[in-house]
C-alpha atoms as a PDB file:
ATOM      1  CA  UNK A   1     120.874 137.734  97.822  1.00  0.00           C
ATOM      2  CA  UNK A   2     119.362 137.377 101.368  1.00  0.00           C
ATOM      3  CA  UNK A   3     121.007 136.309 104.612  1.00  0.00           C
ATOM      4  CA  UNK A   4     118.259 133.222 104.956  1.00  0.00           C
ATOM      5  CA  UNK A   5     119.697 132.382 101.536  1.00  0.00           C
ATOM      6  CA  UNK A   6     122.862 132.523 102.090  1.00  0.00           C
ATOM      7  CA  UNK A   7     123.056 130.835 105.305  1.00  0.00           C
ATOM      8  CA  UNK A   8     121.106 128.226 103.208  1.00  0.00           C
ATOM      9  CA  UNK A   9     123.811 127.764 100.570  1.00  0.00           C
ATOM     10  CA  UNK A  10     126.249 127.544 103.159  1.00  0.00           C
ATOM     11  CA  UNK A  11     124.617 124.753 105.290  1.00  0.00           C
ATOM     12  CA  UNK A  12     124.319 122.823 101.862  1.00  0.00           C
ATOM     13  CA  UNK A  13     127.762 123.225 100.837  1.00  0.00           C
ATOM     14  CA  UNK A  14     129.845 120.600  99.470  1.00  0.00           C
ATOM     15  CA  UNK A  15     132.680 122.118  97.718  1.00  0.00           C
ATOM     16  CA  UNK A  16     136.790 121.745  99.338  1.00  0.00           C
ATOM     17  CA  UNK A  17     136.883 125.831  99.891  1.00  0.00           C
ATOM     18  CA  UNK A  18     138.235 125.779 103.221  1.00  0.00           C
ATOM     19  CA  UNK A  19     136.546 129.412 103.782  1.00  0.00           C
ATOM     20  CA  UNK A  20     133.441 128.341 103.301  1.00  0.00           C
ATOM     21  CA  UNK A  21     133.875 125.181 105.310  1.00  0.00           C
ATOM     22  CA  UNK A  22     135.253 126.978 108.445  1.00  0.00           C
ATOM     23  CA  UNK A  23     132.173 129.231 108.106  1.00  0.00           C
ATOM     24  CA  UNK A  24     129.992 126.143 107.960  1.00  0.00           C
ATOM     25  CA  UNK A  25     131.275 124.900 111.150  1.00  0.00           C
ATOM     26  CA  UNK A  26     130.707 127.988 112.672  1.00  0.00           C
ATOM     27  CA  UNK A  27     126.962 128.243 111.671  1.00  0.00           C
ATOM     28  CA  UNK A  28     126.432 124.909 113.220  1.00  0.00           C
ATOM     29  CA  UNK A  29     127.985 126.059 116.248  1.00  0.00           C
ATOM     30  CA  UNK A  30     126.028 129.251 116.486  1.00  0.00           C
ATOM     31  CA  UNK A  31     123.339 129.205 113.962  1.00  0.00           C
ATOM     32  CA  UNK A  32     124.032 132.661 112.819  1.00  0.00           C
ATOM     33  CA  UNK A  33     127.021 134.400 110.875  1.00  0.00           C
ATOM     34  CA  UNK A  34     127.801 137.570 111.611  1.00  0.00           C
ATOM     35  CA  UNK A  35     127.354 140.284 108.345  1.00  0.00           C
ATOM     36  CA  UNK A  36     130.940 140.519 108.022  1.00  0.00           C
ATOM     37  CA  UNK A  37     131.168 136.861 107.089  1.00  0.00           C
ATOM     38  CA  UNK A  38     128.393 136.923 105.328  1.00  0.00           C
ATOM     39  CA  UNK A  39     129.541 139.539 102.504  1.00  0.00           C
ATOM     40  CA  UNK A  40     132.796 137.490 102.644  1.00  0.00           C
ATOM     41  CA  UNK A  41     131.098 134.144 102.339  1.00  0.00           C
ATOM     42  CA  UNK A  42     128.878 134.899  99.809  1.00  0.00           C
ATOM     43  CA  UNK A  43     131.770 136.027  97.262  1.00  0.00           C
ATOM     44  CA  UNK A  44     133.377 132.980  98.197  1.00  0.00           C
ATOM     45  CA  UNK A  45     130.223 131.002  97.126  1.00  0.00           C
ATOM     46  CA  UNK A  46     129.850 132.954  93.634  1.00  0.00           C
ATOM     47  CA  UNK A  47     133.668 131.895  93.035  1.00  0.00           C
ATOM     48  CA  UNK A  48     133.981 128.525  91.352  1.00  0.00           C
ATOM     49  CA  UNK A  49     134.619 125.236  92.840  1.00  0.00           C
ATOM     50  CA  UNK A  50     135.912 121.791  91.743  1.00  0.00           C
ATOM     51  CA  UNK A  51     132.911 119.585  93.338  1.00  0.00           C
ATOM     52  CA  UNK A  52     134.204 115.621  93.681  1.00  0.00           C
ATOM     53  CA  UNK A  53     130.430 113.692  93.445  1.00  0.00           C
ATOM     54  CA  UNK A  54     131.709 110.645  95.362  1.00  0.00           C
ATOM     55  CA  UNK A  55     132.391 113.171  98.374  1.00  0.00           C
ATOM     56  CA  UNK A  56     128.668 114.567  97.967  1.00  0.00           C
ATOM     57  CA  UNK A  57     125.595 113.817 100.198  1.00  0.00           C
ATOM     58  CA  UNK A  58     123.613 111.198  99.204  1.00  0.00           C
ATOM     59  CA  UNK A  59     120.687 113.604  97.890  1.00  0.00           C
ATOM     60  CA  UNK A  60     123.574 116.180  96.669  1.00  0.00           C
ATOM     61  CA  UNK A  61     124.401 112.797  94.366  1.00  0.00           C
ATOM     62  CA  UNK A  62     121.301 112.331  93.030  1.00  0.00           C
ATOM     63  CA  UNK A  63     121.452 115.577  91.575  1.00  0.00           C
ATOM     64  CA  UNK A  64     124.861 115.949  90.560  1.00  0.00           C
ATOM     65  CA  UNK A  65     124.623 112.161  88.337  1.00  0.00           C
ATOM     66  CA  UNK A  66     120.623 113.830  86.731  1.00  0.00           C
ATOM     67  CA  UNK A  67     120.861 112.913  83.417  1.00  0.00           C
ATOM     68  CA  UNK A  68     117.131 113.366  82.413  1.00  0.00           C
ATOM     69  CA  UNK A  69     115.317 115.912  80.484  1.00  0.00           C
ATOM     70  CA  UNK A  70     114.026 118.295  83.046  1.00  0.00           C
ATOM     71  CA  UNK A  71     115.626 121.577  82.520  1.00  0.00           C
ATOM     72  CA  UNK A  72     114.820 122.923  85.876  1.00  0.00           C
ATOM     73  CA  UNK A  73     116.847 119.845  87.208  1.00  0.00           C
ATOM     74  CA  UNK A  74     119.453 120.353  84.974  1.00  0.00           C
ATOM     75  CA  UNK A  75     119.797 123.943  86.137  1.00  0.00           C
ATOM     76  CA  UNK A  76     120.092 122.983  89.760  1.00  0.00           C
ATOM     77  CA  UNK A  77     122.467 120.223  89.179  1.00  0.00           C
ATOM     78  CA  UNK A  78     124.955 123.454  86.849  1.00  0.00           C
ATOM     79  CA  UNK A  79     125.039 125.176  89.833  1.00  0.00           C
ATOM     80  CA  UNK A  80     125.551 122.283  92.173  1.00  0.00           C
ATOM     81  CA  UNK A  81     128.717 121.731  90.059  1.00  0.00           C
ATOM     82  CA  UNK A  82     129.800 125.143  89.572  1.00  0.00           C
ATOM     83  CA  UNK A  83     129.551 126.797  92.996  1.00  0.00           C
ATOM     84  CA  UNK A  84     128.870 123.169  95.015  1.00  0.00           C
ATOM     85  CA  UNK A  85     126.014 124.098  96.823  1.00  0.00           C
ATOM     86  CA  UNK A  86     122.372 125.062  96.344  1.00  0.00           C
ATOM     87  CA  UNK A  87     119.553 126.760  98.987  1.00  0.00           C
ATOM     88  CA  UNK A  88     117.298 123.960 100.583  1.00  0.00           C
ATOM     89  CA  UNK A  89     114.760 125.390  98.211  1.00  0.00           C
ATOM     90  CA  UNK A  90     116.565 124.356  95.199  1.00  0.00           C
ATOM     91  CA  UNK A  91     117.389 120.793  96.486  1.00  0.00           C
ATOM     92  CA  UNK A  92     114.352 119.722  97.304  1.00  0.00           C
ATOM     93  CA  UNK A  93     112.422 121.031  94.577  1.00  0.00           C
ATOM     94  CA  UNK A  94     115.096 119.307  92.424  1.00  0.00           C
ATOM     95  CA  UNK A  95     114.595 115.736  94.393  1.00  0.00           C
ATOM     96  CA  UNK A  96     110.956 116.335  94.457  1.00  0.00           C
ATOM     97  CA  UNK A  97     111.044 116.357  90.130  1.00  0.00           C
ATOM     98  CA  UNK A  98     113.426 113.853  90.420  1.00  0.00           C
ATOM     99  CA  UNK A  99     110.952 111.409  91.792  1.00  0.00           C
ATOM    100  CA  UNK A 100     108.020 112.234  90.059  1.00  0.00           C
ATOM    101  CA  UNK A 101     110.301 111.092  87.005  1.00  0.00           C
ATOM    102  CA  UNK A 102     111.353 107.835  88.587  1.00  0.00           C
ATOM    103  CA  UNK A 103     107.807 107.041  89.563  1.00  0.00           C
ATOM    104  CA  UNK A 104     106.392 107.973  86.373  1.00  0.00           C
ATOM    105  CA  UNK A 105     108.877 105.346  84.535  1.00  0.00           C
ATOM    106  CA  UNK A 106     108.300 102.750  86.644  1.00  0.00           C
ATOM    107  CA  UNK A 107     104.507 103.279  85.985  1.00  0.00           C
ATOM    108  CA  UNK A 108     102.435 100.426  84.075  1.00  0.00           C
ATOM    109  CA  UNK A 109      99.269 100.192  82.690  1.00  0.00           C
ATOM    110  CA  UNK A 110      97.036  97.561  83.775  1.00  0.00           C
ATOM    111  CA  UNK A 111      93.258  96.201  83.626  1.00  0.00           C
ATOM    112  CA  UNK A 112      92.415  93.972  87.275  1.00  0.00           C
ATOM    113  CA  UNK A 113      89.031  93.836  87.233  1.00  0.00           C
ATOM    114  CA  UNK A 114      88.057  93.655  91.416  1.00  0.00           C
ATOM    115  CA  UNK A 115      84.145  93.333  91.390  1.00  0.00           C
ATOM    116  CA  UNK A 116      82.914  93.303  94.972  1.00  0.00           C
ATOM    117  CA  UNK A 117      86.231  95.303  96.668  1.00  0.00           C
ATOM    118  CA  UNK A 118      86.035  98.479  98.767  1.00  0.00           C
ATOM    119  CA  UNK A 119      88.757 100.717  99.505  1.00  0.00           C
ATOM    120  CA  UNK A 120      88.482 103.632 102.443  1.00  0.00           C
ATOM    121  CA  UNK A 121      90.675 106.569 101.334  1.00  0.00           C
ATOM    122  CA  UNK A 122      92.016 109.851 103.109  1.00  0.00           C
ATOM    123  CA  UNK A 123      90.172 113.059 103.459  1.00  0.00           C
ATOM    124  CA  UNK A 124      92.952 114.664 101.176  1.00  0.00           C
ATOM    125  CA  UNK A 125      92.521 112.002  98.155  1.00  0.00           C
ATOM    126  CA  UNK A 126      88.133 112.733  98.804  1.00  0.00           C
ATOM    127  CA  UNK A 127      88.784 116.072  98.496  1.00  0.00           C
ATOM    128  CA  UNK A 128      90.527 115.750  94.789  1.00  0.00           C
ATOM    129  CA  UNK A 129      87.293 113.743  94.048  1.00  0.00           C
ATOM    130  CA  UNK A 130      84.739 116.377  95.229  1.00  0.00           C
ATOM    131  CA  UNK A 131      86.695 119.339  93.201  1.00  0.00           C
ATOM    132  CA  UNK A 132      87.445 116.893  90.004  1.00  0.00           C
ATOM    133  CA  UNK A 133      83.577 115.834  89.971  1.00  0.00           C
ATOM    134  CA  UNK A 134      81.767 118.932  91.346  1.00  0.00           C
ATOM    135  CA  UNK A 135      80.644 116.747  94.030  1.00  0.00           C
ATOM    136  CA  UNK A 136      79.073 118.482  98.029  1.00  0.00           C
ATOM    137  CA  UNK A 137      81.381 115.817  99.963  1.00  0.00           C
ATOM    138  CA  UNK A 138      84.045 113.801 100.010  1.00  0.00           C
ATOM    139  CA  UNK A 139      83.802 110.179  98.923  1.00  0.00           C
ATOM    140  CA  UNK A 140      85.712 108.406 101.389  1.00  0.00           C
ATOM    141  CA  UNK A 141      84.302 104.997 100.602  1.00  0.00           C
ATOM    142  CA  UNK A 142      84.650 103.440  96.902  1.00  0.00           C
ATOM    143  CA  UNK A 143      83.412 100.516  95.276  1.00  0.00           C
ATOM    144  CA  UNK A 144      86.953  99.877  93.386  1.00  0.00           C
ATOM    145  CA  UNK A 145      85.556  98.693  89.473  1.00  0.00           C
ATOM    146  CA  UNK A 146      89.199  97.974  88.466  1.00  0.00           C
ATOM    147  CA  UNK A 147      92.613  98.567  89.225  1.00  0.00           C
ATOM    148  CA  UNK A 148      94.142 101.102  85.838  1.00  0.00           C
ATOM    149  CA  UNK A 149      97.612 101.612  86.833  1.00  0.00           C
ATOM    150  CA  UNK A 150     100.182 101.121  89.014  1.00  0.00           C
ATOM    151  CA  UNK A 151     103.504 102.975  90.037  1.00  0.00           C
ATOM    152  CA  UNK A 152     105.959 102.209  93.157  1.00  0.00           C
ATOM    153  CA  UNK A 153     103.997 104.621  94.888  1.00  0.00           C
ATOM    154  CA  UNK A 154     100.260 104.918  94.265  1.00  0.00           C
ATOM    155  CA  UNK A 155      97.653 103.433  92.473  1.00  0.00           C
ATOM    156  CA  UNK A 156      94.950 104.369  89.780  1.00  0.00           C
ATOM    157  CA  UNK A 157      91.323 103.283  90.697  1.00  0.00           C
ATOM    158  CA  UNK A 158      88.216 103.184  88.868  1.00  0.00           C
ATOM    159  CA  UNK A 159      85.561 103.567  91.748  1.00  0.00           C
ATOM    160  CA  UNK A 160      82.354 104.222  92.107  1.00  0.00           C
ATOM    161  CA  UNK A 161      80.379 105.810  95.390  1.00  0.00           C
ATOM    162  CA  UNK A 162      79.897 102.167  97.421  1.00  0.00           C
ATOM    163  CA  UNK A 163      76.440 100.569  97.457  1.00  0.00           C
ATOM    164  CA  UNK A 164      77.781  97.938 100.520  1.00  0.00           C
ATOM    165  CA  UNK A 165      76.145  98.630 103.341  1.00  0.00           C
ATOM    166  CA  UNK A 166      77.750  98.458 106.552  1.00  0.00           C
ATOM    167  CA  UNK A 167      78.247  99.690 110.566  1.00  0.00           C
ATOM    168  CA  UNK A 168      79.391 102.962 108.630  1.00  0.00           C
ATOM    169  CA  UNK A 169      77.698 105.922 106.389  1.00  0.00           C
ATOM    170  CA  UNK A 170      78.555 105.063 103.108  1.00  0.00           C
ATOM    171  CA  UNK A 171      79.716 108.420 102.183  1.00  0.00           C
ATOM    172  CA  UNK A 172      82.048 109.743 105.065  1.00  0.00           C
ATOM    173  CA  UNK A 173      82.523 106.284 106.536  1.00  0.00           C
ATOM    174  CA  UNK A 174      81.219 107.903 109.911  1.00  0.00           C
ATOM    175  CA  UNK A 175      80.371 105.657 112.671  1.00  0.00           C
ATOM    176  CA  UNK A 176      76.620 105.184 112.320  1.00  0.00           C
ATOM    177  CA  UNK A 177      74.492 105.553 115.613  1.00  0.00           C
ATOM    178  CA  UNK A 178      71.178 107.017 115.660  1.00  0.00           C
ATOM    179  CA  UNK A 179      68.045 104.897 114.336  1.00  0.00           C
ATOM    180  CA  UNK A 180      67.372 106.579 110.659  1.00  0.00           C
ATOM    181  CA  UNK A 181      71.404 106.319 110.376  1.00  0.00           C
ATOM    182  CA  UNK A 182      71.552 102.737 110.682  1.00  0.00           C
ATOM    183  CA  UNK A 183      68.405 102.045 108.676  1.00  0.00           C
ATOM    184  CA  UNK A 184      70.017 103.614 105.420  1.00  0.00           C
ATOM    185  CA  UNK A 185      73.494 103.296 106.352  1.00  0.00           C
ATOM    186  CA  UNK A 186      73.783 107.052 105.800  1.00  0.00           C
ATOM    187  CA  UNK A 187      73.472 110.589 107.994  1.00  0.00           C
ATOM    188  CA  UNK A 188      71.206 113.084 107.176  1.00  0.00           C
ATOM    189  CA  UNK A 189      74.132 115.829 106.781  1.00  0.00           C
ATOM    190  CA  UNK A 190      75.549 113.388 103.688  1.00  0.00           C
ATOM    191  CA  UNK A 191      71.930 112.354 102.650  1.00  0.00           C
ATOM    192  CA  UNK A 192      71.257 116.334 101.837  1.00  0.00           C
ATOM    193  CA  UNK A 193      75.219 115.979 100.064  1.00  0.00           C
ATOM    194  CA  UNK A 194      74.186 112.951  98.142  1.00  0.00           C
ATOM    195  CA  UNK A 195      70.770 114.966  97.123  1.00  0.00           C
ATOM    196  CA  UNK A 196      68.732 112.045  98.123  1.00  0.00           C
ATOM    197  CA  UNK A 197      65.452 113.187 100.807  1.00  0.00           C
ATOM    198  CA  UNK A 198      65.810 111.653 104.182  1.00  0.00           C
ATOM    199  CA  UNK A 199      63.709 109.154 105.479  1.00  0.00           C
ATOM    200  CA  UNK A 200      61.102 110.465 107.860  1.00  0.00           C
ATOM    201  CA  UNK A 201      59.526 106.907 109.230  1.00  0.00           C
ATOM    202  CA  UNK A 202      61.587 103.415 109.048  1.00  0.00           C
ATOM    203  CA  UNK A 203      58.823 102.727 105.960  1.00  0.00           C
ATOM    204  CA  UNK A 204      60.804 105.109 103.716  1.00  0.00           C
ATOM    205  CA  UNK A 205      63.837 103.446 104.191  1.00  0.00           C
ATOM    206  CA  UNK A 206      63.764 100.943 100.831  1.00  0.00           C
ATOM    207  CA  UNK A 207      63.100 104.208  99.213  1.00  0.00           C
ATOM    208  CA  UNK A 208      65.995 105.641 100.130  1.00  0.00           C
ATOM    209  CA  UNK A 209      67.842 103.223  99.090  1.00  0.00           C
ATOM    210  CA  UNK A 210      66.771 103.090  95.349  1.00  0.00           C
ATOM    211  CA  UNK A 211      67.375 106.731  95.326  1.00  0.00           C
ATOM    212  CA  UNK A 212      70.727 106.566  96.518  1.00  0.00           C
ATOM    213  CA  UNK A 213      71.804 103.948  94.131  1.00  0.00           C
ATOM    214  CA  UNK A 214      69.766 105.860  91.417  1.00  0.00           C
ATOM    215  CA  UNK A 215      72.090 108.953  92.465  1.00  0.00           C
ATOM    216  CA  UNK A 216      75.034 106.291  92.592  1.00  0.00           C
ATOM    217  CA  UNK A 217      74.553 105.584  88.556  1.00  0.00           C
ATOM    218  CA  UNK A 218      74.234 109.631  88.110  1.00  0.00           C
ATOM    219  CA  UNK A 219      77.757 110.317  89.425  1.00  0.00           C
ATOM    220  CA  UNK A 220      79.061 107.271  87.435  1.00  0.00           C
ATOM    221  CA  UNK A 221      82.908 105.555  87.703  1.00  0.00           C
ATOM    222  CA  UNK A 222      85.290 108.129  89.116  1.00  0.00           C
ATOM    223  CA  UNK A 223      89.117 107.697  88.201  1.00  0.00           C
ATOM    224  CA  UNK A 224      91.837 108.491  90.731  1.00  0.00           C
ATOM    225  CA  UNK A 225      95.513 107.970  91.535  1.00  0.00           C
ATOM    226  CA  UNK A 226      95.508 107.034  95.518  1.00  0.00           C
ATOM    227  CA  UNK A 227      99.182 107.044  96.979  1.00  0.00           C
ATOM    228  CA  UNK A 228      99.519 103.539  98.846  1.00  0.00           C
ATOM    229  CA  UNK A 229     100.001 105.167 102.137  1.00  0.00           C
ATOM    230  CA  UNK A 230      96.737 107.063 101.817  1.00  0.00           C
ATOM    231  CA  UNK A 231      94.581 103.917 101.392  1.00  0.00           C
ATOM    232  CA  UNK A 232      93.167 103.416 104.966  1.00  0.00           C
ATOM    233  CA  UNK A 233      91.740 100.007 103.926  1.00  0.00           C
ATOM    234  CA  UNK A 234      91.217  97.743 101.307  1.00  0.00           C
ATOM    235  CA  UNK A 235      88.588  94.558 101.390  1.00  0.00           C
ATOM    236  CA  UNK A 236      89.907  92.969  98.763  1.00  0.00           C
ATOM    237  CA  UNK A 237      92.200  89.878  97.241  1.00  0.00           C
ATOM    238  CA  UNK A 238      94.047  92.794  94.791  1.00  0.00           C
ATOM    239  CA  UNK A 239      95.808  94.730  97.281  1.00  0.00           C
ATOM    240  CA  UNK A 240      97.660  91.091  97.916  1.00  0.00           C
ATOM    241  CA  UNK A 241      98.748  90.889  94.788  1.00  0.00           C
ATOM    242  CA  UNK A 242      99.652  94.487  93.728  1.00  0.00           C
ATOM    243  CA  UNK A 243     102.182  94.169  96.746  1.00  0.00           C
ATOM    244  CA  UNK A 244     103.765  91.190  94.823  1.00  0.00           C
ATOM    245  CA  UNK A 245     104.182  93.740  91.779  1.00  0.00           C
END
């Protein structure tokens, strides 16, 4: 076993050896342990321990009362209760599972339609869309077609590329500012993206437009889970009453 892992175990430690305790002190005092205290430490951790779950941290808690099917978790929580600690590796990978299981219970179906509402995502959540779709940019502006799902934390879309137009490009939601720009509502950078030829003149402009909505239909509805902090806005009665859910 390593010293960082060690150290780890001992700065999680929950158990009533008063060894191990002392040594935790120490470490807090001066964030090291010296490698005779470590060998000694680290048999004391591999000892058993009788670990009292009302005296645990709050996280330490939710790990010791798992009683779900993850086997990883379940894994964890043995040696929580055996040796009463675990590395910061193997709490919050335990806590992070955890979660995901709580979230995915609490997780509904549904079918809003919201005809006419635009949401502006993150970078990261574009991203997902340009790998899942084989896309050449991020969407960061979506014409929402209906609200799928729902969970305490995020929120399943059905989106398409937006056709609004706006003071913004409608792909990267870029401020708009030279004259071609504002006459599609789109840079030339995201118009070579979108595969749709730039205007030259303002008379191509209508053009343009039919292209891009043509090119709009070809990429279709998009599905994606959006986590409710990484929805930079929403124009739209929905995200009103999704809050009341």
């Amino acid at each position: 076993m390593t010293t960082t892992t060690t150290i780890s175990r001992v700065r999680n430690y929950q158990g009533s050896n008063n060894f191990i305790n002392s040594m935790k002190q120490s470490l807090a005092k001066y964030n090291n342990l010296t490698p005779r205290q470590l060998e000694a430490v680290e048999k004391a951790l591999n000892s058993r321990v009788e670990v009292k779950v009302e005296n645990l941290s709050e996280d330490m808690q939710k790990i010791a009362k798992y009683e779900g099917q993850s086997t990883f978790v379940l894994d964890i929580k043995r040696k929580l209760m055996e040796f009463g600690t675990l590395t910061e590796n193997q709490k919050s990978a335990a806590l992070r599972t955890i979660d995901k299981e709580d979230n995915k219970s609490k997780t509904f179906n549904v079918n809003i339609p919201t005809v006419g509402e635009t949401i502006k995502v993150g970078r990261t959540i574009g991203q997902g869309l340009r790998e899942k779709y084989n896309l050449n940019f991020n969407p960061i502006l979506l014409d929402i077609t209906k609200v799928a799902a729902v969970s305490p934390k995020a929120v399943k879309f059905e989106a398409k590329m937006t056709v609004k137009r706006g003071d913004v490009c409608m792909c990267c939601a870029k401020t708009l500012t030279d004259e071609f720009s504002m006459l599609t509502r789109m840079g030339k950078q995201c118009a070579k993206h979108m595969k749709v030829e730039y205007i030259k003149d303002a008379s191509q402009a209508e053009r343009f437009r039919d292209e891009y909505l043509k090119r709009v239909d070809e990429i279709g509805v998009m599905e994606v889970w959006v986590p409710k902090s990484k929805i930079v806005k929403w124009d739209g009665r929905t995200e009103v009453i999704l809050k009341m859910i």
